[in-house]
C-alpha atoms as a PDB file:
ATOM      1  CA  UNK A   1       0.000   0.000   0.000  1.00  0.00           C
ATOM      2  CA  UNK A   2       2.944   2.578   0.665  1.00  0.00           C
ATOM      3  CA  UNK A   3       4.248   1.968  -2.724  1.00  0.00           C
ATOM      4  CA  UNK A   4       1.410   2.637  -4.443  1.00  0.00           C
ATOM      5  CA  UNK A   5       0.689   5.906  -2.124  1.00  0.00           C
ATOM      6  CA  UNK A   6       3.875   6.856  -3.587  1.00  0.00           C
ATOM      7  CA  UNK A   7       3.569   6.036  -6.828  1.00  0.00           C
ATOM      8  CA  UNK A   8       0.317   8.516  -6.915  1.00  0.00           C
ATOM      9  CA  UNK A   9       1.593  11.309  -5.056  1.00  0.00           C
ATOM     10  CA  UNK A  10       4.817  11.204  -8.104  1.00  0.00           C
ATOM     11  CA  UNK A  11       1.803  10.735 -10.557  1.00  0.00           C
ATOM     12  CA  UNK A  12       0.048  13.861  -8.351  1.00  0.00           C
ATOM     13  CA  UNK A  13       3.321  16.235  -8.602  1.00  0.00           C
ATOM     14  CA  UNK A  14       4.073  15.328 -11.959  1.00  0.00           C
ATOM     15  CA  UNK A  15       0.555  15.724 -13.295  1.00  0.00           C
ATOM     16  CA  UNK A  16       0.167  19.155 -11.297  1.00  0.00           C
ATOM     17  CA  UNK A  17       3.853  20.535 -13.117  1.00  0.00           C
ATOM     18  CA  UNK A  18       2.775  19.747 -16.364  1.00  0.00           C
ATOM     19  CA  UNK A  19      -0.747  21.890 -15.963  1.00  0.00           C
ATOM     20  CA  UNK A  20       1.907  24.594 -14.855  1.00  0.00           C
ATOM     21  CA  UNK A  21       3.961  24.016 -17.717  1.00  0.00           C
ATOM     22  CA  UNK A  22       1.319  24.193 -20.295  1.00  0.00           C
ATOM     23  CA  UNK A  23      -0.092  27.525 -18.808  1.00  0.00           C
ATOM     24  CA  UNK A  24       3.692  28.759 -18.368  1.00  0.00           C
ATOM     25  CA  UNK A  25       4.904  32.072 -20.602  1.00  0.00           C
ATOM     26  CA  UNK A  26       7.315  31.740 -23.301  1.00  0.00           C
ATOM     27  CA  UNK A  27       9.431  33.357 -21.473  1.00  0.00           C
ATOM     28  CA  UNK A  28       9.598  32.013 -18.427  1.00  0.00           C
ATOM     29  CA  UNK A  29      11.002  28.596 -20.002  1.00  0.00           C
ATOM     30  CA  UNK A  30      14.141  27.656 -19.304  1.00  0.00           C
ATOM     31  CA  UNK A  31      16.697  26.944 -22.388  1.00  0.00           C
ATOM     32  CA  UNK A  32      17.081  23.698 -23.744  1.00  0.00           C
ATOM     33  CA  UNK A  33      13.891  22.201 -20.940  1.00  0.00           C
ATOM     34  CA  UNK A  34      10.330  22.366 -19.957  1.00  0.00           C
ATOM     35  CA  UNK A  35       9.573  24.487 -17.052  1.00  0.00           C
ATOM     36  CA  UNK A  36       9.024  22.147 -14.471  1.00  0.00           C
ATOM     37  CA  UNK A  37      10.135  22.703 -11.018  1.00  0.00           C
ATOM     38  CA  UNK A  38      11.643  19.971  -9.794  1.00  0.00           C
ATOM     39  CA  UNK A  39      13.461  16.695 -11.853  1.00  0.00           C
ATOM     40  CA  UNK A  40      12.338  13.089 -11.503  1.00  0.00           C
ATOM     41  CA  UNK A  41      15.842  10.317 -11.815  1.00  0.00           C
ATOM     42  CA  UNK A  42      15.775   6.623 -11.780  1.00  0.00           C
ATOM     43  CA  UNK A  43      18.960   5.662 -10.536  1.00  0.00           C
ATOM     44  CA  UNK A  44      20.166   2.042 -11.883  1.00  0.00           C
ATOM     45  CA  UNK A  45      23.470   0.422 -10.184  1.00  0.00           C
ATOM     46  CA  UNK A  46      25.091  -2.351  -8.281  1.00  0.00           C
ATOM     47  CA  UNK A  47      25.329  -3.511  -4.633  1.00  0.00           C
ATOM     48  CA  UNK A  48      28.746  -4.279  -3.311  1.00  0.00           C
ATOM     49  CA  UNK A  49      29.090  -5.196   0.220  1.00  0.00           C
ATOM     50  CA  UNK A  50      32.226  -5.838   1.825  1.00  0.00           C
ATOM     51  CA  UNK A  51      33.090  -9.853   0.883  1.00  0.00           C
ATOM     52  CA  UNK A  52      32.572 -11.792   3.713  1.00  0.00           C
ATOM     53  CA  UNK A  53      32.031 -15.534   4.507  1.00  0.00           C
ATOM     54  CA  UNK A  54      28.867 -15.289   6.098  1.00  0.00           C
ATOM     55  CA  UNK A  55      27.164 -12.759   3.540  1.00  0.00           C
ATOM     56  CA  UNK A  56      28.747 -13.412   0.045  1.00  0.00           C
ATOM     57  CA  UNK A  57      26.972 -12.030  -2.992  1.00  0.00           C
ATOM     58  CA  UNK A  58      26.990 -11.608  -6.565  1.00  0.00           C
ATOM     59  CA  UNK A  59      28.372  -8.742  -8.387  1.00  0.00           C
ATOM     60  CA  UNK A  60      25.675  -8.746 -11.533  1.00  0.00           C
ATOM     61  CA  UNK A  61      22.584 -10.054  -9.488  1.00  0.00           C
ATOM     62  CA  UNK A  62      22.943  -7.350  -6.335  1.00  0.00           C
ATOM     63  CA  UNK A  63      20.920  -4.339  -8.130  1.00  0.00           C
ATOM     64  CA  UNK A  64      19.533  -1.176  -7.085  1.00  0.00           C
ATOM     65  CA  UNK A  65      16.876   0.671  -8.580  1.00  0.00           C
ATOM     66  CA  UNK A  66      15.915   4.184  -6.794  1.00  0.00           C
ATOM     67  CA  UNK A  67      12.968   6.492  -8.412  1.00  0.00           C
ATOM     68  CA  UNK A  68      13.543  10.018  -6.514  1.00  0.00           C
ATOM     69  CA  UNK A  69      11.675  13.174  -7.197  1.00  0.00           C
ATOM     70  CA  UNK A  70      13.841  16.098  -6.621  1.00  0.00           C
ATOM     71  CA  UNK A  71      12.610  19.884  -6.392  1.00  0.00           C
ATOM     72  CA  UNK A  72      14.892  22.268  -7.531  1.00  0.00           C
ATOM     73  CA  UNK A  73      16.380  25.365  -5.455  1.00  0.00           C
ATOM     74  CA  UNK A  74      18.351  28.315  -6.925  1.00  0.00           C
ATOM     75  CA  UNK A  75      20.880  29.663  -4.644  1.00  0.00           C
ATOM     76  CA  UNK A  76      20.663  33.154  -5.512  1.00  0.00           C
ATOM     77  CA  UNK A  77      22.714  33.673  -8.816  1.00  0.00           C
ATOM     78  CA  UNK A  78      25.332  31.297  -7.939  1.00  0.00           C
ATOM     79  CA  UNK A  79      26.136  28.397  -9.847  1.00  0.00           C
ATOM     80  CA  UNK A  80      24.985  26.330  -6.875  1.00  0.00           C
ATOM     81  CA  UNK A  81      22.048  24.674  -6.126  1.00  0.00           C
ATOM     82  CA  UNK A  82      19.721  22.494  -3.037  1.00  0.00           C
ATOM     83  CA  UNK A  83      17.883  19.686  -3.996  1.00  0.00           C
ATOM     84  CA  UNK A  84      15.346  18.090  -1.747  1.00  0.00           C
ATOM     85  CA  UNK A  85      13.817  15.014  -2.736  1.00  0.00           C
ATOM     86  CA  UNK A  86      11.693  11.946  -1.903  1.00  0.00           C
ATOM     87  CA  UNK A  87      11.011   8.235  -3.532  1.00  0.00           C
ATOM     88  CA  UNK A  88      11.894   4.542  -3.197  1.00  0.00           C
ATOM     89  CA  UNK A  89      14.815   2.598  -3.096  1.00  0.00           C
ATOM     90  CA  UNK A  90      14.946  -0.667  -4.373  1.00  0.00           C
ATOM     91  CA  UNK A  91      17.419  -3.365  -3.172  1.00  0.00           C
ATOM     92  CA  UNK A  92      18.450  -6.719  -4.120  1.00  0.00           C
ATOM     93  CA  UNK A  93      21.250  -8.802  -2.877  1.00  0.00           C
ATOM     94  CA  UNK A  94      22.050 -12.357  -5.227  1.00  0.00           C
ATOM     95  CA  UNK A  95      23.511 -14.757  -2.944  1.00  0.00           C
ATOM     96  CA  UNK A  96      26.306 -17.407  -4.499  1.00  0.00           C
ATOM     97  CA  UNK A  97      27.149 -20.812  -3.534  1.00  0.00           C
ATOM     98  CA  UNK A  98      23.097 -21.898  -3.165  1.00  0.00           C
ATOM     99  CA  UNK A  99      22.745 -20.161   0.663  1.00  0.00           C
ATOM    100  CA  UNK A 100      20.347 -18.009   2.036  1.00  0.00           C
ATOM    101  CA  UNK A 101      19.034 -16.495   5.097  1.00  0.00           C
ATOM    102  CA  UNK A 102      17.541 -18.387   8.123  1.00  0.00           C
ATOM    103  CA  UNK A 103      17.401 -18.578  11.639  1.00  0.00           C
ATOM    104  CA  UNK A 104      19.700 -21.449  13.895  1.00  0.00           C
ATOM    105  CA  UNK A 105      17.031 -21.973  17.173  1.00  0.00           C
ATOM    106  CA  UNK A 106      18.662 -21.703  20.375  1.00  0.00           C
ATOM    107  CA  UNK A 107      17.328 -22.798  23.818  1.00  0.00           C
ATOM    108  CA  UNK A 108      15.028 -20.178  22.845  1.00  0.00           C
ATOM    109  CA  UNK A 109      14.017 -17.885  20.787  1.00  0.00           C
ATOM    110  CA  UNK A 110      16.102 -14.893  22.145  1.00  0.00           C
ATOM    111  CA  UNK A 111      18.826 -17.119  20.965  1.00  0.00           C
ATOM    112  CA  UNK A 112      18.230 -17.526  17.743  1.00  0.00           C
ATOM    113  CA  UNK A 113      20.826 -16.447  15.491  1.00  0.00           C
ATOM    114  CA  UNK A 114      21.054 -15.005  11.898  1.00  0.00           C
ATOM    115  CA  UNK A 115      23.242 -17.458   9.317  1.00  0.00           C
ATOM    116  CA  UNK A 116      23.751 -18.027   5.876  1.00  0.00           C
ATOM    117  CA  UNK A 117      22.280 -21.458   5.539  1.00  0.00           C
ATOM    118  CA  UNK A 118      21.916 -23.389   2.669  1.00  0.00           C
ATOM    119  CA  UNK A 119      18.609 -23.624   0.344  1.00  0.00           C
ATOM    120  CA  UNK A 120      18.983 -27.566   0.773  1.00  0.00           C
ATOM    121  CA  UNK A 121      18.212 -27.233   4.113  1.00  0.00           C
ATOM    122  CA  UNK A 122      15.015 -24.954   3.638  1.00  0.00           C
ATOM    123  CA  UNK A 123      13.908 -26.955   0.732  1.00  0.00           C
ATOM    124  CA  UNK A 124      15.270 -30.783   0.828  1.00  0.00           C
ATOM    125  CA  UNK A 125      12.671 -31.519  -2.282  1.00  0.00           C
ATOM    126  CA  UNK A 126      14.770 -28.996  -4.649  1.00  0.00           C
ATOM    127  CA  UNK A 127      16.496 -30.436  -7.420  1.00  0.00           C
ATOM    128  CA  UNK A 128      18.312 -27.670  -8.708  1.00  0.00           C
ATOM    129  CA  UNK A 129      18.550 -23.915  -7.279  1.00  0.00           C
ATOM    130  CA  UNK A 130      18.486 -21.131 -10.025  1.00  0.00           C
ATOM    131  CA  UNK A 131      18.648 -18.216  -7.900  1.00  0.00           C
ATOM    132  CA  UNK A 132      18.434 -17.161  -4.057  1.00  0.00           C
ATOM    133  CA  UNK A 133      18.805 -13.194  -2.801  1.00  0.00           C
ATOM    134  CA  UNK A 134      17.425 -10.773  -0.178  1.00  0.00           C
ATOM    135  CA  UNK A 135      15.238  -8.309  -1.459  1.00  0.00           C
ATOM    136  CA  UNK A 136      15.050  -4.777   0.846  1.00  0.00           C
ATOM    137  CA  UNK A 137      12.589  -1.571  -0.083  1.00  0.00           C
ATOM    138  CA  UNK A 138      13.059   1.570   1.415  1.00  0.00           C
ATOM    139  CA  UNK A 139      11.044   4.926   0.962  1.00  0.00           C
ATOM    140  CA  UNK A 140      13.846   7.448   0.573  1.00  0.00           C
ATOM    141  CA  UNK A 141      14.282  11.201   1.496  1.00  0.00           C
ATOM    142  CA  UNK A 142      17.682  12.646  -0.325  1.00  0.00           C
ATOM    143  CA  UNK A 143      19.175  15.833  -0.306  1.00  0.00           C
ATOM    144  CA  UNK A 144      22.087  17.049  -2.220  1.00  0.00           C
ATOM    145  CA  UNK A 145      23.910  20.110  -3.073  1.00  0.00           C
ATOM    146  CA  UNK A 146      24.835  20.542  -6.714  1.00  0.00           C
ATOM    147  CA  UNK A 147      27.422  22.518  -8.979  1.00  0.00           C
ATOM    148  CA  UNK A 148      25.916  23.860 -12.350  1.00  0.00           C
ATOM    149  CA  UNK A 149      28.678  24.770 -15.064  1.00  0.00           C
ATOM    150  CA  UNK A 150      25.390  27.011 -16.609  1.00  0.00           C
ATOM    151  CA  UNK A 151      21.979  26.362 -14.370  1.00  0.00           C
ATOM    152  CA  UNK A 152      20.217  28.466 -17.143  1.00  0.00           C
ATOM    153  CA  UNK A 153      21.199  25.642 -19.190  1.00  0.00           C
ATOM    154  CA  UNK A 154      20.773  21.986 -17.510  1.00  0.00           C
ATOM    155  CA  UNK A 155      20.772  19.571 -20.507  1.00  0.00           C
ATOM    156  CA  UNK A 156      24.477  21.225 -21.537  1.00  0.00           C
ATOM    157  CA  UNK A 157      25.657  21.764 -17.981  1.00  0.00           C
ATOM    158  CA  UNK A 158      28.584  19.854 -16.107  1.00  0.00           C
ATOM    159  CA  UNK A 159      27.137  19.147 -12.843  1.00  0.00           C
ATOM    160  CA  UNK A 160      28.868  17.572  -9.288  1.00  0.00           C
ATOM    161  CA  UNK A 161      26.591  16.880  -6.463  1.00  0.00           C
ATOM    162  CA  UNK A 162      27.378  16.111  -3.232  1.00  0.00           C
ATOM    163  CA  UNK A 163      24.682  14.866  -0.586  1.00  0.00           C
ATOM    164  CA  UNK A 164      22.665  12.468   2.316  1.00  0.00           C
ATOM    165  CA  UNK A 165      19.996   9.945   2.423  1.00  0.00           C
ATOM    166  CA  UNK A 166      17.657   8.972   4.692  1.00  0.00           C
ATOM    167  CA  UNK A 167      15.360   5.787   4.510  1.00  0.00           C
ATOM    168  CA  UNK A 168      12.978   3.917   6.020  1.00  0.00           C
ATOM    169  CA  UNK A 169      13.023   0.173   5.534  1.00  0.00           C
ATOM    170  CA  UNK A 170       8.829  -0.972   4.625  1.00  0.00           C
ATOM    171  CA  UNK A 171       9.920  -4.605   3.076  1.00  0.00           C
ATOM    172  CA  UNK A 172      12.045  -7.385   3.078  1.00  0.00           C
ATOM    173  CA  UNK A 173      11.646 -10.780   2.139  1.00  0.00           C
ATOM    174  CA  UNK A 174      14.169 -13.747   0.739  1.00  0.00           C
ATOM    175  CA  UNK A 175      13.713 -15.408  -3.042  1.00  0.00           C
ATOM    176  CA  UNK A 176      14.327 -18.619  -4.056  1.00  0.00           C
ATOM    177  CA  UNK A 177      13.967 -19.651  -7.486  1.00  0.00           C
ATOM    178  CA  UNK A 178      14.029 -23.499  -7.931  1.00  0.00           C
ATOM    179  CA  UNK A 179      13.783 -26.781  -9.868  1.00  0.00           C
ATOM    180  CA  UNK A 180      11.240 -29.708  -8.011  1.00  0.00           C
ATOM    181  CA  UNK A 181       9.873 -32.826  -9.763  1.00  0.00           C
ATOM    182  CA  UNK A 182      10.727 -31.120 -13.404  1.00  0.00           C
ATOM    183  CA  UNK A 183       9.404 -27.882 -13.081  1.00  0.00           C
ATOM    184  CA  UNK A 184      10.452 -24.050 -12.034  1.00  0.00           C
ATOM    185  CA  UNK A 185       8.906 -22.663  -8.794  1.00  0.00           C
ATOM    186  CA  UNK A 186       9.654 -19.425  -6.756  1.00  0.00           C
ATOM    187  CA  UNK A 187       9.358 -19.141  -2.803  1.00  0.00           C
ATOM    188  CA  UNK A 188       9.411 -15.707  -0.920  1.00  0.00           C
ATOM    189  CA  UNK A 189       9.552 -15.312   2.722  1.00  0.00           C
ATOM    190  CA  UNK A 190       8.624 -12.157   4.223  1.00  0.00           C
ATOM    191  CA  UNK A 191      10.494 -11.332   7.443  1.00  0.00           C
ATOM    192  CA  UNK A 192      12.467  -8.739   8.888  1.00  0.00           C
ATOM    193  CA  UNK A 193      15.928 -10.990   9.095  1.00  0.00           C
ATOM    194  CA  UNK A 194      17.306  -8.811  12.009  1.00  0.00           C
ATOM    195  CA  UNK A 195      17.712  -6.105   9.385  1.00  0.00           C
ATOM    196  CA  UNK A 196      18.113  -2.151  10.222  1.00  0.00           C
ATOM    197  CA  UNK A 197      14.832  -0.454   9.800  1.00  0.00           C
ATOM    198  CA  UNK A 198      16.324   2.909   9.270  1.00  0.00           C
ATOM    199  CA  UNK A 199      19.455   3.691   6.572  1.00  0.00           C
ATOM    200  CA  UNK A 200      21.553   6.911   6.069  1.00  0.00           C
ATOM    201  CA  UNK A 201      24.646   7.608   3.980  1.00  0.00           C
ATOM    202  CA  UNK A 202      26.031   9.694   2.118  1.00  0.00           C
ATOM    203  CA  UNK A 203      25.894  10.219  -2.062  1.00  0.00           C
ATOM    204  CA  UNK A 204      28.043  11.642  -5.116  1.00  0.00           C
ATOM    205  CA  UNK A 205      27.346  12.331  -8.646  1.00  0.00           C
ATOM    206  CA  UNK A 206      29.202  13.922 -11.963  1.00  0.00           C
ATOM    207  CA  UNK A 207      28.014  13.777 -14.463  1.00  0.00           C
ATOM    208  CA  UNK A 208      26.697  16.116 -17.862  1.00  0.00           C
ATOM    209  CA  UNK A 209      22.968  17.094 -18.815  1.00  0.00           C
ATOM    210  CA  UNK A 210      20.394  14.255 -17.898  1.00  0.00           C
ATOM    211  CA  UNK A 211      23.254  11.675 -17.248  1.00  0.00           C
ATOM    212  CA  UNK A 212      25.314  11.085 -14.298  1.00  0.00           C
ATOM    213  CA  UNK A 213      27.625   8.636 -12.379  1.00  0.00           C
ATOM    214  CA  UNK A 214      26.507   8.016  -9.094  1.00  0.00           C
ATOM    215  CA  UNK A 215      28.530   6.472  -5.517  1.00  0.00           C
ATOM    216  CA  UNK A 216      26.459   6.194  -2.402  1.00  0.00           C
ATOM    217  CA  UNK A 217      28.421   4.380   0.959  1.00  0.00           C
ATOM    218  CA  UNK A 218      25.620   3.355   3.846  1.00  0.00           C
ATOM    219  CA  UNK A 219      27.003   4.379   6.848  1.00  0.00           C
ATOM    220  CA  UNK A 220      24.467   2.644   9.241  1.00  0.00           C
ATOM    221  CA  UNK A 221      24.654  -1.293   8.759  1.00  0.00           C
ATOM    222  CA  UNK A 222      22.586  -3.301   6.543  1.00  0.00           C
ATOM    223  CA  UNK A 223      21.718  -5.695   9.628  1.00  0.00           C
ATOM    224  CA  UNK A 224      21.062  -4.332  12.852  1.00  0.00           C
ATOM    225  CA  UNK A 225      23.674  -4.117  15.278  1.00  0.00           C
ATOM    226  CA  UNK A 226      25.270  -7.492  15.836  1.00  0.00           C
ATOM    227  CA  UNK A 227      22.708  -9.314  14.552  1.00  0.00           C
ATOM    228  CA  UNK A 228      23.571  -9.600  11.070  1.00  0.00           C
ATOM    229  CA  UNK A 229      24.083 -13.210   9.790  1.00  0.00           C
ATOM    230  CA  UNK A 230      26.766 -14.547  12.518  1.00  0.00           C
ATOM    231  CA  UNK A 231      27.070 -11.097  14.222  1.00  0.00           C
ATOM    232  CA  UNK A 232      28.904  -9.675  11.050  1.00  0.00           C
ATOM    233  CA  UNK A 233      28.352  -5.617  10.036  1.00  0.00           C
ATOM    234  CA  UNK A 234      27.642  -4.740   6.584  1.00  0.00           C
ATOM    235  CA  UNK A 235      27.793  -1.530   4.977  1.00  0.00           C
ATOM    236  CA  UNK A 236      26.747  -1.475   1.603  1.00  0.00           C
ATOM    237  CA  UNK A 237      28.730   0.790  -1.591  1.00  0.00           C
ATOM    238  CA  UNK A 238      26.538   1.394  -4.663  1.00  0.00           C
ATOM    239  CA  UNK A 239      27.839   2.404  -7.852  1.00  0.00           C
ATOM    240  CA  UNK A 240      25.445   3.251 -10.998  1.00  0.00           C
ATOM    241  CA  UNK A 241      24.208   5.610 -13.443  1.00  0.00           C
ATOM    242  CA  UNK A 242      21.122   8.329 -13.324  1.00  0.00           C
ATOM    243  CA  UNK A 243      19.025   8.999 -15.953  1.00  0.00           C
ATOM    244  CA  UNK A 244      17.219  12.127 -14.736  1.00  0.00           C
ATOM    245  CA  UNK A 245      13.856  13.950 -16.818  1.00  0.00           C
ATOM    246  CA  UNK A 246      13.080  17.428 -17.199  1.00  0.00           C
END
């Protein structure tokens, strides 16, 4: 239900800027774009947590997909800029060697503890294992500060940005895609795995008109405070490209 919420209220803001667009003077257009006030980026990239025995993923299959809305502020007539924004971001982390996530029971249950186990132990009847990850959704609040070679001009402008994230985690669940008695079958299990409900880090971008390179480094842990699988502490490093409109 949040997703969609969010989902409409882009749809809303979007919908709302292009009314103001079409009743917008000729002359109060910006070179080379529409005037819209604000820019909407879909940031595409890849998930590398620090290699360790207990959480070891895949480089290709641990992708991020963040859809931000930013609004735009002017600082004055400087070539500097504030950009306040909002959306979600979308992680997934490919396990390798055929593991994933699940609990070892203890004398009880404050005892249990988070491993990487593997999927022949959660499903015995498997034949074959195609794929297993952890899948985490976030709604996001960024903020960055930008440098504009020529803000009149955005689509020709050399642009670094410099920022912080905030997010709030709203899913998680493991994904197993399998073989059993000759045909393909998924399994997800929705749980919280010990993982952090709140993220922060910090972001960078360069980049020229609508495309950039992007860097963001989580500095709170993946997993909450020794309780990640075997008591390890992962911060995750994305690197990727932005595509951003208007």
């Amino acid at each position: 239900m949040i997703k969609k919420f969010l989902f409409f209220v882009l749809f809303t803001i979007l919908s709302m800027a292009a009314i103001g667009q079409d009743n917008a003077k000729p002359t109060e257009k910006k070179k080379g774009r529409p005037n819209i006030p604000g820019t909407f980026a879909i940031d595409f990239g890849f998930n590398i947590p620090p290699k360790k025995e207990n959480f070891n993923t895949n480089f290709f299959g641990s992708r991020t997909l963040n859809i931000y809305y930013y609004y735009d502020y002017q600082l004055g007539n400087s070539k500097f800029s504030v950009h306040p924004g909002f959306g979600l971001g979308l992680e997934r982390y490919k396990f390798s060697n055929d593991r994933t996530l699940g609990y070892i029971a203890g004398p009880s249950s404050a005892y249990d503890t988070l491993r990487m186990v593997p999927v022949s132990d959660v499903l015995p009847s498997a034949s074959s294992i195609k794929k297993t990850g952890l899948i985490t959704n976030y709604i996001d609040v960024p903020l960055e500060v930008r440098y504009s070679t020529n803000p009149d001009d955005p689509g020709r402008s050399f642009k670094v940005s410099l920022g912080f994230k905030f997010g709030v985690l709203y899913d998680s669940f493991t994904k197993i895609k399998y073989r059993e008695n000759g045909e393909t079958k998924k399994i997800k299990d929705k749980q919280n795995y010990n993982l952090n409900p709140i993220r922060y880090g910090v972001l960078f971008r360069i980049g020229a008109g609508n495309f950039s390179a992007y860097a963001n480094y989580t500095l709170s842990p993946l997993f909450e405070k020794g309780n990640g699988p075997d008591g390890a502490e992962i911060n995750n490093f994305t690197v990727g490209l932005t595509l951003a409109a208007f």
